[in-house]
Protein backbone atom coordinates (compact mmCIF):
# COMPACT_ATOMS: atom_id res chain seq x y z
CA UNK A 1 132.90 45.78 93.18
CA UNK A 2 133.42 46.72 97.26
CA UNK A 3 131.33 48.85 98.76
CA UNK A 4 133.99 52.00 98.28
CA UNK A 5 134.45 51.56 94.91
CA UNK A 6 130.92 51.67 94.09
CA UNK A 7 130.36 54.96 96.55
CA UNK A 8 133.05 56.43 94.46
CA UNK A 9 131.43 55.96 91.21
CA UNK A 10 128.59 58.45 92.99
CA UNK A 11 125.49 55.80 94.23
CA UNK A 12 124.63 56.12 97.55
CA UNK A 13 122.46 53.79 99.59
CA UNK A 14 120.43 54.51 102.53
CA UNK A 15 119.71 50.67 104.09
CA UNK A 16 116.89 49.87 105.68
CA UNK A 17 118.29 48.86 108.67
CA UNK A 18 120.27 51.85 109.14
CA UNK A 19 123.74 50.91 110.26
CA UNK A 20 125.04 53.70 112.50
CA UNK A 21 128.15 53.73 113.91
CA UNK A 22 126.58 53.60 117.86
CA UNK A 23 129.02 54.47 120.00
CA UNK A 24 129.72 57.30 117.48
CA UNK A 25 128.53 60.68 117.82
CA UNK A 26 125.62 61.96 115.37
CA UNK A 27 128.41 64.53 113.90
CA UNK A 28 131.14 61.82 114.05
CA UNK A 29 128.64 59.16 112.10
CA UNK A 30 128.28 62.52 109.80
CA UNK A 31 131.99 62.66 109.02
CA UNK A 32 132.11 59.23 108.33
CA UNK A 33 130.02 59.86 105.26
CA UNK A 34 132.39 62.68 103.61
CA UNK A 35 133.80 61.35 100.39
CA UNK A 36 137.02 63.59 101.31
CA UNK A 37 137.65 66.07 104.41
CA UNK A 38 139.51 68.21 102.20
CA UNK A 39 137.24 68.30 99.34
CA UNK A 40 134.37 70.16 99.94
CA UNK A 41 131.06 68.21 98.29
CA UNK A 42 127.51 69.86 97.40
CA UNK A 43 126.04 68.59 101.17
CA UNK A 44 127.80 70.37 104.13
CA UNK A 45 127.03 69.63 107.64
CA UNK A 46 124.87 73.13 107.95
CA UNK A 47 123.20 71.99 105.25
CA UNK A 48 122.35 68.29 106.87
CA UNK A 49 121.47 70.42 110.09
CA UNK A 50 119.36 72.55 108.36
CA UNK A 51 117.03 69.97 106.79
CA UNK A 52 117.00 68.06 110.12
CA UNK A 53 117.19 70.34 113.05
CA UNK A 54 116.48 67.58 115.66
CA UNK A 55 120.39 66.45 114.32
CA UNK A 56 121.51 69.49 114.87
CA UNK A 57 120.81 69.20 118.54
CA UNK A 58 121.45 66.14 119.33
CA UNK A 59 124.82 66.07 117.42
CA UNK A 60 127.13 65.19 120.50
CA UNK A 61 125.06 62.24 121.32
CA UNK A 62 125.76 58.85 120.60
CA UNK A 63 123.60 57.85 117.84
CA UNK A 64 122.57 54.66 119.38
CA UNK A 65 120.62 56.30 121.96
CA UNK A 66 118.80 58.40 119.09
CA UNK A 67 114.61 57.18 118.39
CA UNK A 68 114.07 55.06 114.84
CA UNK A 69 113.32 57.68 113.15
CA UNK A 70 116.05 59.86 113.94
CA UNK A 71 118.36 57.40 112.96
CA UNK A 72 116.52 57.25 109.94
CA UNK A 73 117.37 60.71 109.49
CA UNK A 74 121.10 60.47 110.17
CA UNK A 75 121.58 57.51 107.55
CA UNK A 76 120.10 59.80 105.07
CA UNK A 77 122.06 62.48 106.11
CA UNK A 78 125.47 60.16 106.26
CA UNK A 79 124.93 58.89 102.53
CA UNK A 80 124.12 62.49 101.52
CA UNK A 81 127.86 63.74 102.85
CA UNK A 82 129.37 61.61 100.56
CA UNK A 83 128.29 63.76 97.80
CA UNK A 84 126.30 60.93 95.72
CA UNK A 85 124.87 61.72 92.32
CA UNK A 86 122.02 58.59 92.71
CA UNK A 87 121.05 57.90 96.18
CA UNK A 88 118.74 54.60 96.79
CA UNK A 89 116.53 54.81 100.05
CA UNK A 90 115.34 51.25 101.19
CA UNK A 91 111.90 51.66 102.93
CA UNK A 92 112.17 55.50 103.09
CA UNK A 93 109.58 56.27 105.60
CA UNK A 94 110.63 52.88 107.90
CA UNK A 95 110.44 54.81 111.65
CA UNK A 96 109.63 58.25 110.36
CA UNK A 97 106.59 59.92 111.63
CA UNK A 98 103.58 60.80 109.06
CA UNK A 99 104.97 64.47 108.85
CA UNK A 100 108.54 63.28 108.14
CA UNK A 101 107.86 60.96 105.35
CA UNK A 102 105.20 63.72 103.76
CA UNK A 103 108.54 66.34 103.74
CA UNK A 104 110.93 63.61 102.09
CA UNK A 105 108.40 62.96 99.06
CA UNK A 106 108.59 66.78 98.92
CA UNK A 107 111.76 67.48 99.77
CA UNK A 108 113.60 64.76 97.24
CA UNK A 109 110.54 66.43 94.42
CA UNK A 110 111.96 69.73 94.52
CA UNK A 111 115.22 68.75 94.98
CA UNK A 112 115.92 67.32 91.73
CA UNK A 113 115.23 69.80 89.87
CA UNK A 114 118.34 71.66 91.72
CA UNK A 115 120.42 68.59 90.73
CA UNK A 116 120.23 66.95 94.13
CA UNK A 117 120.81 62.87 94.01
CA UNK A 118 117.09 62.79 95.20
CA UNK A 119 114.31 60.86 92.82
């Protein structure tokens, strides 16, 4: 299957490695990850914002000047636009600080009972 197909089926994958779009702004790299502009999915940009407010303000930068970890933060964010129903994180915590990786364990925990493509 390509990569597409398999988004649209509703897995998303957060790679280790990250691949941002550089040159791209943090809310461009954002609206790369929509499933569909005109369809509005469970994750809006507020709500990416809201769970990462360092994104927020940094999100007319270009995302290859952001630190590890908030690039971390914006591949999360990216495969959580597309509205997945599974997401896979490889190495989760890979350039997050202590405090950062503590809030995903409890972030994705309460999240699924809500539903959320967190596990």
């Amino acid at each position: 299957m390509k990569p597409y197909e398999i988004a649209h089926l509703g897995l998303g994958y957060v790679p280790e490695n990250r691949d941002i779009f550089p040159k791209l702004t943090v809310h461009q790299n954002l609206m790369l990850g929509q499933k569909s502009a005109r369809q509005a999915g469970r994750w809006t940009f507020d709500d990416m914002y809201q769970m990462f407010p360092r994104l927020q303000e940094r999100q007319n930068v270009e995302a290859g000047v952001l630190s590890g970890g908030e690039q971390q933060m914006l591949t999360l964010c990216r495969s959580l636009m597309g509205d997945p129903d599974l997401i896979i994180i490889d190495e989760p915590t890979e350039g997050w600080r202590r405090r950062l990786s503590s809030w995903s364990g409890s972030t994705c925990k309460s999240s699924s009972s809500a539903a959320s493509p967190c596990c």
